[in-house]
N, C-alpha and C. Protein backbone atom coordinates (compact mmCIF):
# COMPACT_ATOMS: atom_id res chain seq x y z
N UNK A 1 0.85 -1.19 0.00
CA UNK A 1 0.00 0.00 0.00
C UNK A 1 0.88 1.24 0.00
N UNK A 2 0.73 2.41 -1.11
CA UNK A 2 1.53 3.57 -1.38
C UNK A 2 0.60 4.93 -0.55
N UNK A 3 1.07 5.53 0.14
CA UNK A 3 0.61 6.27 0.97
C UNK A 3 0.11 7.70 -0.23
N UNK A 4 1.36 7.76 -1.41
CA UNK A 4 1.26 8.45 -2.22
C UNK A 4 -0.38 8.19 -2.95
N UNK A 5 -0.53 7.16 -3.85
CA UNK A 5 -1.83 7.08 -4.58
C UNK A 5 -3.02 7.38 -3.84
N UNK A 6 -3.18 6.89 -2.31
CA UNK A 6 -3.86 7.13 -1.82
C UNK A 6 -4.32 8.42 -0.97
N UNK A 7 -3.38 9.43 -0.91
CA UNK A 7 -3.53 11.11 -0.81
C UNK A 7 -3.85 11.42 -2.14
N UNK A 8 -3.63 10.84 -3.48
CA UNK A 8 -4.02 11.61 -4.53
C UNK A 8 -5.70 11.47 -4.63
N UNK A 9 -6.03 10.18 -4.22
CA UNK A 9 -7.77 9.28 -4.26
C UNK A 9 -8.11 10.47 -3.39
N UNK A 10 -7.49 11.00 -2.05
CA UNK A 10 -8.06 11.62 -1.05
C UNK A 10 -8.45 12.72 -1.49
N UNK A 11 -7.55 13.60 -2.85
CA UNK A 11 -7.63 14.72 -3.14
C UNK A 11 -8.36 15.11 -3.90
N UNK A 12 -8.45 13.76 -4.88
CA UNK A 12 -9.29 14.07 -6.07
C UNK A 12 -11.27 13.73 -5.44
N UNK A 13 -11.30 12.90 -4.11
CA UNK A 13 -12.29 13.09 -3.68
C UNK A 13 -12.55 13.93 -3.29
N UNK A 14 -12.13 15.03 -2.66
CA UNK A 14 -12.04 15.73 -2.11
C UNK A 14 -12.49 17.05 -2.87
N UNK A 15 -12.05 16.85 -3.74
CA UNK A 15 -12.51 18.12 -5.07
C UNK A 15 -13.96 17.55 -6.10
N UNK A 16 -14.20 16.45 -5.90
CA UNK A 16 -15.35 15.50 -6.24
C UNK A 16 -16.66 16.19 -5.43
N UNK A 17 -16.33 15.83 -3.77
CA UNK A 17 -17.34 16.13 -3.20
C UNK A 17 -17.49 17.83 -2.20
N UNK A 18 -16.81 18.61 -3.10
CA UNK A 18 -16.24 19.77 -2.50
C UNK A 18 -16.58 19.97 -1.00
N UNK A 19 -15.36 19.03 -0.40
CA UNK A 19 -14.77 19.52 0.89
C UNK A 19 -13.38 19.38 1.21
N UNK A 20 -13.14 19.53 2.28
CA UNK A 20 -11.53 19.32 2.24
C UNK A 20 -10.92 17.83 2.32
N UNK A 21 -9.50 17.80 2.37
CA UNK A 21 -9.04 16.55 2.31
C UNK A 21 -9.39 15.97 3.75
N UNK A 22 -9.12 16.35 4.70
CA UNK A 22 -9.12 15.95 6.21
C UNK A 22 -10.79 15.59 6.83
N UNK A 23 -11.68 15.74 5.33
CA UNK A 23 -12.92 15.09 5.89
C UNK A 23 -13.44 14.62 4.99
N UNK A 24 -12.03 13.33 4.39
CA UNK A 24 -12.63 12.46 3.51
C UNK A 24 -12.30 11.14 4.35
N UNK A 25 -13.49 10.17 4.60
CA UNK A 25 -13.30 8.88 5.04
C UNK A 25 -13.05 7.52 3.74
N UNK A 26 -12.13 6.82 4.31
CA UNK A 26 -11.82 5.67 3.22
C UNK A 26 -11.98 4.57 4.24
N UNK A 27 -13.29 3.72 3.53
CA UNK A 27 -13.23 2.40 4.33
C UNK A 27 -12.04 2.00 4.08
N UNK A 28 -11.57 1.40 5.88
CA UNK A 28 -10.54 0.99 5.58
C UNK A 28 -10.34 -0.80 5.11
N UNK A 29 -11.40 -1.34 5.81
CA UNK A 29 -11.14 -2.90 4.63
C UNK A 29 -11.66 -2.52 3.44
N UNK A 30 -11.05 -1.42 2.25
CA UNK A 30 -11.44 -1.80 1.04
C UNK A 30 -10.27 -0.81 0.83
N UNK A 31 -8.98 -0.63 0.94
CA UNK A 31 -8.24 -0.03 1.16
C UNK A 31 -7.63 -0.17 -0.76
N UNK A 32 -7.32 -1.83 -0.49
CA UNK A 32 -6.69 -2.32 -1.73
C UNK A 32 -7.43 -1.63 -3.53
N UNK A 33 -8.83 -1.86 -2.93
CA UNK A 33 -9.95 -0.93 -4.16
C UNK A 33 -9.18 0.88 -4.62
N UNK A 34 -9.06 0.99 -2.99
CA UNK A 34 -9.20 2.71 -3.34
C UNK A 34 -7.45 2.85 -4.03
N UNK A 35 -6.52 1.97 -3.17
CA UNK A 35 -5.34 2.14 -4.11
C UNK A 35 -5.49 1.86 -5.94
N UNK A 36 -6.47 1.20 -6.26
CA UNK A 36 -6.44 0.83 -7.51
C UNK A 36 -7.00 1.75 -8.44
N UNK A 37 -8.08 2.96 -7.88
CA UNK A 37 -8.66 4.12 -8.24
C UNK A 37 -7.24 4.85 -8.72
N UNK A 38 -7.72 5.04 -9.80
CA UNK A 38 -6.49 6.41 -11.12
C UNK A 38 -7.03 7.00 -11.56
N UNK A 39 -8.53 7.11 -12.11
CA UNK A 39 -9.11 8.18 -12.54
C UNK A 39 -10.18 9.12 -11.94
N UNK A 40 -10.81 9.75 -12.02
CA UNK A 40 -11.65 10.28 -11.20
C UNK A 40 -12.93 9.76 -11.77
N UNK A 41 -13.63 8.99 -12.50
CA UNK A 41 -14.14 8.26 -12.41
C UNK A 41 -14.58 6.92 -11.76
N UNK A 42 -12.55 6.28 -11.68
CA UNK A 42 -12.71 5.77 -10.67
C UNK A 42 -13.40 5.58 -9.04
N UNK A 43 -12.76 7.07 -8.88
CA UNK A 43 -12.78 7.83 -7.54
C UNK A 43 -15.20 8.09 -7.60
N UNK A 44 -15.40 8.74 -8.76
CA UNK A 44 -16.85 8.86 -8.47
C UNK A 44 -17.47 7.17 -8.43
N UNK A 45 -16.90 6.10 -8.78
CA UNK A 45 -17.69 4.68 -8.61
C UNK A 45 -17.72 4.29 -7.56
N UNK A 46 -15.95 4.76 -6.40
CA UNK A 46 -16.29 4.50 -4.90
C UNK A 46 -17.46 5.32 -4.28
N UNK A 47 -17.16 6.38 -4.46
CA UNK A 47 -18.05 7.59 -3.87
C UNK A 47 -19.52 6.98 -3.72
N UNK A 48 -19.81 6.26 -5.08
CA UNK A 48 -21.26 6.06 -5.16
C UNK A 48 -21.21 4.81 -4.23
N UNK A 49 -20.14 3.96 -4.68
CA UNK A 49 -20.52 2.37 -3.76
C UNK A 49 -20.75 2.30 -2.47
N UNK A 50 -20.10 3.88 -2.10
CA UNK A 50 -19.73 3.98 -0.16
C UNK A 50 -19.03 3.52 0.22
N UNK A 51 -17.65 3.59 -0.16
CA UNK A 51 -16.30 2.85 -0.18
C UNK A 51 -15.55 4.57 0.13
N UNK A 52 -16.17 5.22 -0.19
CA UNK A 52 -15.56 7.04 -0.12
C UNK A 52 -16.61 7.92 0.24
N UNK A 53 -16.58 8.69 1.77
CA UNK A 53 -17.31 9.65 2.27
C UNK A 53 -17.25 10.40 2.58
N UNK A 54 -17.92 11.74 2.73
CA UNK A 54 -17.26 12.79 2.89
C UNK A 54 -17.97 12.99 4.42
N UNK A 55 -16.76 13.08 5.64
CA UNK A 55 -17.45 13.15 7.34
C UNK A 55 -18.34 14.53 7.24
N UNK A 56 -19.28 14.68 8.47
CA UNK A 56 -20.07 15.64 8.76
C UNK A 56 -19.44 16.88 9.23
N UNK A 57 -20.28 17.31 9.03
CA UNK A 57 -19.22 19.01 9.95
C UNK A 57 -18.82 19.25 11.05
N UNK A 58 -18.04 19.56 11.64
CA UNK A 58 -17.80 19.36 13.23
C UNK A 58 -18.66 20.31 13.63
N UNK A 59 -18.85 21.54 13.46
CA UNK A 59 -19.62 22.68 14.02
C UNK A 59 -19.11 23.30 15.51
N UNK A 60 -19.10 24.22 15.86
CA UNK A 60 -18.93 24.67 16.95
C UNK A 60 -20.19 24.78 17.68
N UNK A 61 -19.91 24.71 19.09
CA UNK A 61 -21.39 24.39 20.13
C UNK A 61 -21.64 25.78 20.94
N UNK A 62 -23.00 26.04 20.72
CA UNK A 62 -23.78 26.94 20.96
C UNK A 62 -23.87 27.25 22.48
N UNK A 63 -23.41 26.44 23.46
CA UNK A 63 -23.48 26.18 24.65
C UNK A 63 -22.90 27.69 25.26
N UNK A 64 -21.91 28.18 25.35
CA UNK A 64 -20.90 29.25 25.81
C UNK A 64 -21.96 30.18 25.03
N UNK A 65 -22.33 30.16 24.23
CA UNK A 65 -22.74 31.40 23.17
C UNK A 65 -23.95 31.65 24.73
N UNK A 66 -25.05 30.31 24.50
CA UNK A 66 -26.21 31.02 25.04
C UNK A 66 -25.90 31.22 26.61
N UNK A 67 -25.15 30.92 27.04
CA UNK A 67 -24.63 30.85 29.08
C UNK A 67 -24.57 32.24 28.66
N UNK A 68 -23.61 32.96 27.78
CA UNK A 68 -23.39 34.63 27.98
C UNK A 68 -24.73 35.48 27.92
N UNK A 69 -25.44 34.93 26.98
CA UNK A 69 -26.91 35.57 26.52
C UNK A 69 -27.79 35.58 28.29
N UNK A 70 -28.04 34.52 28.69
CA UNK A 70 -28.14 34.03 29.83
C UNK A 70 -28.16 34.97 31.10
N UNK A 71 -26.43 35.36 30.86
CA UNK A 71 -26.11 35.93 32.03
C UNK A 71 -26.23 37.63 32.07
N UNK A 72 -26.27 37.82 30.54
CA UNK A 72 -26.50 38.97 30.44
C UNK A 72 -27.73 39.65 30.05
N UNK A 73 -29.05 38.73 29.85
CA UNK A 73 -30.73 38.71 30.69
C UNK A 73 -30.66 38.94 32.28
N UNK A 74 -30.10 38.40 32.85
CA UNK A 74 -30.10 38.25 34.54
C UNK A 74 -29.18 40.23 34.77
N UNK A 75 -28.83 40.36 34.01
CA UNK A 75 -27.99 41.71 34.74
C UNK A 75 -26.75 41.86 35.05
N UNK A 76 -26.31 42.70 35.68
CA UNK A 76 -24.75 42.73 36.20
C UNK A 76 -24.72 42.33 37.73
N UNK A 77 -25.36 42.33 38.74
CA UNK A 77 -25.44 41.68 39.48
C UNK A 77 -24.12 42.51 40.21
N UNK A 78 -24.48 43.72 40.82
CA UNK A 78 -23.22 43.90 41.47
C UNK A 78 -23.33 44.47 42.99
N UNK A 79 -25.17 44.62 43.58
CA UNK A 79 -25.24 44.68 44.77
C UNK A 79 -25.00 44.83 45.74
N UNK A 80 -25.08 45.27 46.50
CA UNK A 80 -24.00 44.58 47.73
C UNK A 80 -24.38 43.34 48.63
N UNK A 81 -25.23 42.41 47.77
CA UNK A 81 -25.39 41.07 48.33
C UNK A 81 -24.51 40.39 47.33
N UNK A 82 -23.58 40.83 46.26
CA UNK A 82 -22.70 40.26 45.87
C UNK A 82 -21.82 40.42 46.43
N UNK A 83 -21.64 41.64 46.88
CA UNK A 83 -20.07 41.72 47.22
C UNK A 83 -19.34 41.04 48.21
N UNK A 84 -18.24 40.60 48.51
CA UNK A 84 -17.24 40.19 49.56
C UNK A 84 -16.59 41.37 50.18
N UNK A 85 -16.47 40.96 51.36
CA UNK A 85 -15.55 41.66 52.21
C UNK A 85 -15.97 42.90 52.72
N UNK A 86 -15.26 44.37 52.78
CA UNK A 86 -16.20 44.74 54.38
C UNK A 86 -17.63 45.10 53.78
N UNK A 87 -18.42 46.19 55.17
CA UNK A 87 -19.49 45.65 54.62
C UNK A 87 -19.70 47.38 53.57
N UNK A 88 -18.74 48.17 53.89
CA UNK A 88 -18.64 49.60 53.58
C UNK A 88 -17.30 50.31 52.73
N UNK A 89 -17.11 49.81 51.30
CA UNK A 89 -16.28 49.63 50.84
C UNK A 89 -14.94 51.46 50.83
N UNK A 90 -14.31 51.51 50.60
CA UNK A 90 -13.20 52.47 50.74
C UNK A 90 -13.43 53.47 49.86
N UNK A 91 -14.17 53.28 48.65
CA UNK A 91 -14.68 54.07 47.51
C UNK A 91 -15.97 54.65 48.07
N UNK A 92 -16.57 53.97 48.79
CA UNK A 92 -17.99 54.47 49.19
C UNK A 92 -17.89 55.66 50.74
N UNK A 93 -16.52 55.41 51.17
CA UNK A 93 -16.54 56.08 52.62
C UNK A 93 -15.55 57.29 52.39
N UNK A 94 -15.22 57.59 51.26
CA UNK A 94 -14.04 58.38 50.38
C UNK A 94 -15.33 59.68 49.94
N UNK A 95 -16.49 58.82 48.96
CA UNK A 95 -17.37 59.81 48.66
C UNK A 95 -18.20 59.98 49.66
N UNK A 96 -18.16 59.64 50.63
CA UNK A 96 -19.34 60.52 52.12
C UNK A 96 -18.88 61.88 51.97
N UNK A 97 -17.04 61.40 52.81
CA UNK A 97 -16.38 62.17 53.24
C UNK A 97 -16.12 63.60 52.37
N UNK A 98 -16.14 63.25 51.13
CA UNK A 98 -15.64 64.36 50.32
C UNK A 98 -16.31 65.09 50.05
N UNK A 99 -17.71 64.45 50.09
CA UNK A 99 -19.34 65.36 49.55
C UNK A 99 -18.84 66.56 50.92
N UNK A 100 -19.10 65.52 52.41
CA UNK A 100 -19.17 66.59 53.25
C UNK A 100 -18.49 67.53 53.48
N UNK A 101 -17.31 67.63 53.50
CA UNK A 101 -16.00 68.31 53.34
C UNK A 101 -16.16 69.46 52.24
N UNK A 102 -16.78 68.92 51.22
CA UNK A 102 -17.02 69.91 50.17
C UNK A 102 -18.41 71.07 50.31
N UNK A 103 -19.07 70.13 51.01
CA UNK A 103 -20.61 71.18 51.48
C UNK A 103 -20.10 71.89 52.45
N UNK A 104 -18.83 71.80 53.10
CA UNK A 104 -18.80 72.57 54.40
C UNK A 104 -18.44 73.64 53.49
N UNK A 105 -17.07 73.09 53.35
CA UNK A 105 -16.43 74.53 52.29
C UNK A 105 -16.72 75.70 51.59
N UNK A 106 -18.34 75.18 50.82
CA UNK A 106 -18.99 75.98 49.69
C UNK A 106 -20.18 77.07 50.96
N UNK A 107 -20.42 76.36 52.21
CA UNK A 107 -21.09 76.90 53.04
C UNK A 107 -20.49 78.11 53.64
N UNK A 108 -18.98 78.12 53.97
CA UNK A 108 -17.75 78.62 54.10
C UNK A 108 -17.77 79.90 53.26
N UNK A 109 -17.39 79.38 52.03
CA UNK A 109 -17.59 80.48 51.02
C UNK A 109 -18.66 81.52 51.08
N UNK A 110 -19.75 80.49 50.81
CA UNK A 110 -21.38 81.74 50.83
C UNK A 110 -20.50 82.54 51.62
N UNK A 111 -20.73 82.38 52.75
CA UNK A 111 -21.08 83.11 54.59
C UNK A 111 -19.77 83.96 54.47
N UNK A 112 -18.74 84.11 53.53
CA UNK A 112 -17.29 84.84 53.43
C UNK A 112 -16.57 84.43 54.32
N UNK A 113 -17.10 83.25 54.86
CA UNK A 113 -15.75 83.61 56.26
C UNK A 113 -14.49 83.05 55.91
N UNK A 114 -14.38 82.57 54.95
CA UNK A 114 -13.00 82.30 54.29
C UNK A 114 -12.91 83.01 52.20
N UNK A 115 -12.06 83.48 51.54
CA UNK A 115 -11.64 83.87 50.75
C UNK A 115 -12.26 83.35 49.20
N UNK A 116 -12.28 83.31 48.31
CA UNK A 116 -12.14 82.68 46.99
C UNK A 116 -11.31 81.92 46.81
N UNK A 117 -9.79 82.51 47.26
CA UNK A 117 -8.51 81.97 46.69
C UNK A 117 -8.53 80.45 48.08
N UNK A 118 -8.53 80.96 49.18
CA UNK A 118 -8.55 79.73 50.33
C UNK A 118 -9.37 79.12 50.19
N UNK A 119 -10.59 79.14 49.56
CA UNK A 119 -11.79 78.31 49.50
C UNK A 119 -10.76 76.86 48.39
N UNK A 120 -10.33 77.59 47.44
CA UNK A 120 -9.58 76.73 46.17
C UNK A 120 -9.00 76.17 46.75
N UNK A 121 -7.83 76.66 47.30
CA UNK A 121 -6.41 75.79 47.99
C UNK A 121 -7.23 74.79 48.92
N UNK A 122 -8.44 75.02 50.02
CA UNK A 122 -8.71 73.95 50.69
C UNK A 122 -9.38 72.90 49.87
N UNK A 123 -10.00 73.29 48.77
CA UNK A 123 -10.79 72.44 48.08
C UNK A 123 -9.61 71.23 47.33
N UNK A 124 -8.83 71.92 46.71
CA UNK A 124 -7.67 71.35 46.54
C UNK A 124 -6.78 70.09 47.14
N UNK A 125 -6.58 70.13 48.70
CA UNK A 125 -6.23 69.65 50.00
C UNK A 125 -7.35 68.56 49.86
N UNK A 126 -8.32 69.32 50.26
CA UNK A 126 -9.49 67.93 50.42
C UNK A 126 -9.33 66.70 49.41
N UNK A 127 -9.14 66.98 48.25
CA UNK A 127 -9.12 66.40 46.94
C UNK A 127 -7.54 65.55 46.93
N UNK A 128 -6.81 65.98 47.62
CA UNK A 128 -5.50 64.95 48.05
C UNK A 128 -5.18 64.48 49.29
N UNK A 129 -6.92 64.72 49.88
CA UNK A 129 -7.04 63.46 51.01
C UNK A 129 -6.41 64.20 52.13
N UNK A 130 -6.26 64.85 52.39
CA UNK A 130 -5.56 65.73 53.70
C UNK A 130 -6.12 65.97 54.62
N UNK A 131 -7.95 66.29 54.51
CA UNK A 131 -8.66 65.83 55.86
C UNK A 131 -9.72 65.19 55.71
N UNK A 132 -9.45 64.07 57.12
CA UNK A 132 -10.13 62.75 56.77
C UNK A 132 -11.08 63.50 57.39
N UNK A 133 -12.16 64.80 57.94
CA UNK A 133 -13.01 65.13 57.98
C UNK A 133 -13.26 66.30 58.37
N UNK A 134 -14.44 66.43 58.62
CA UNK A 134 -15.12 68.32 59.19
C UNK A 134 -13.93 68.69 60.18
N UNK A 135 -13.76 68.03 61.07
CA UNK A 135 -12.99 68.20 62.23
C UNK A 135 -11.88 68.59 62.19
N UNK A 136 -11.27 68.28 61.17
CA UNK A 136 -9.30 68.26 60.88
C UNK A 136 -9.77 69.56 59.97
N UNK A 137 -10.75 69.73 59.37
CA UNK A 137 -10.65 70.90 58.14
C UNK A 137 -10.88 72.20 58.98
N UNK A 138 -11.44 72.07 60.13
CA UNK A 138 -11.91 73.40 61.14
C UNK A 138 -10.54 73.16 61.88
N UNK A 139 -10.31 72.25 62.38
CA UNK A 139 -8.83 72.60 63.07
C UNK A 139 -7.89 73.48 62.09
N UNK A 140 -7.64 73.02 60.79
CA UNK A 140 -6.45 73.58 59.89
C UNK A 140 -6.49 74.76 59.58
N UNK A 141 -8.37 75.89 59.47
CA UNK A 141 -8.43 76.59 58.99
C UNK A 141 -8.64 77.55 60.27
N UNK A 142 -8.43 77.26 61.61
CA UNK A 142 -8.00 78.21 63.02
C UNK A 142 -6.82 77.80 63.10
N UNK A 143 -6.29 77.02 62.87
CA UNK A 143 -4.05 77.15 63.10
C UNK A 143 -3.88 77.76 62.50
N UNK A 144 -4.34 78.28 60.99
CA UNK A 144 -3.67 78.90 60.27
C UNK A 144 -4.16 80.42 59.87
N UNK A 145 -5.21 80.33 60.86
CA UNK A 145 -5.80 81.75 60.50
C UNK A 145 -6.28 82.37 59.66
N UNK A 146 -7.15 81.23 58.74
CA UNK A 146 -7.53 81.37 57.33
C UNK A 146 -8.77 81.89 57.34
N UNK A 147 -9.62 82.03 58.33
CA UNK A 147 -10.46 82.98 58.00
C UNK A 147 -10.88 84.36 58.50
N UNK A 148 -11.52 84.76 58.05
CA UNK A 148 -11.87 86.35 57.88
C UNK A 148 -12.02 86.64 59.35
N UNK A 149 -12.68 86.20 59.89
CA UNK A 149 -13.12 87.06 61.17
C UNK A 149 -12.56 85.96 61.99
């Protein structure tokens, strides 16, 4: 048995039943037949006898496709009955702090008792975390004598 004649049977089936070479089946007890195939006639008499087939499609599976569809009907799901760990996350106790810090400030402003320009610079400060609250921002702005009256 020539490995050669029988890639050519594979090829010329292959272009017979337009698909590729790697999904042509050759019974293999009739092996000696398909070596004896030289023409492509030959090759269409196996085809018909069922001695030469062309395999099914593999297809890719729909499974992964519809789980995403799935999960993305249900939502994002990001709660805080999803979440792990504390129960008041560092992003969430960052924006309390900063809202308040910032309402004091602008309250500050109205009422003049501190500047335009000091209102900025503290707003500034706040914004690089410098006071972790009302308390440290009224301490900083009597040490330093930052306001008006």
């Amino acid at each position: 048995m020539t490995t050669e004649q029988l890639t050519t049977v594979r090829r010329m089936a292959a272009e017979i039943l337009g698909v590729g070479k790697h999904r042509i089946w050759i019974d293999p007890d009739k092996i000696d037949e398909v070596i004896g195939a030289v023409t492509r006639d030959d090759v269409r008499r196996l085809i018909k006898e069922g001695i030469i087939k062309a395999r099914p499609v593999k297809g890719v599976s729909r499974v992964r496709a519809r789980e995403r569809h799935r999960k993305k009907r249900k939502g994002r799901r990001r709660g805080p009955g999803t979440r792990k760990g504390t129960k008041i996350d560092d992003r969430d106790l960052w924006i309390s702090r900063i809202r308040a810090i910032r309402k004091f400030l602008k309250y500050l402003r109205r009422r003049r008792i501190i500047t335009r320009q000091v209102y900025r610079s503290l707003y500034r400060k706040a914004k690089g975390g410098e006071f972790p609250n009302i308390a440290y921002l009224k301490m900083y702005i009597r040490e330093r004598n930052l306001a008006r009256r």
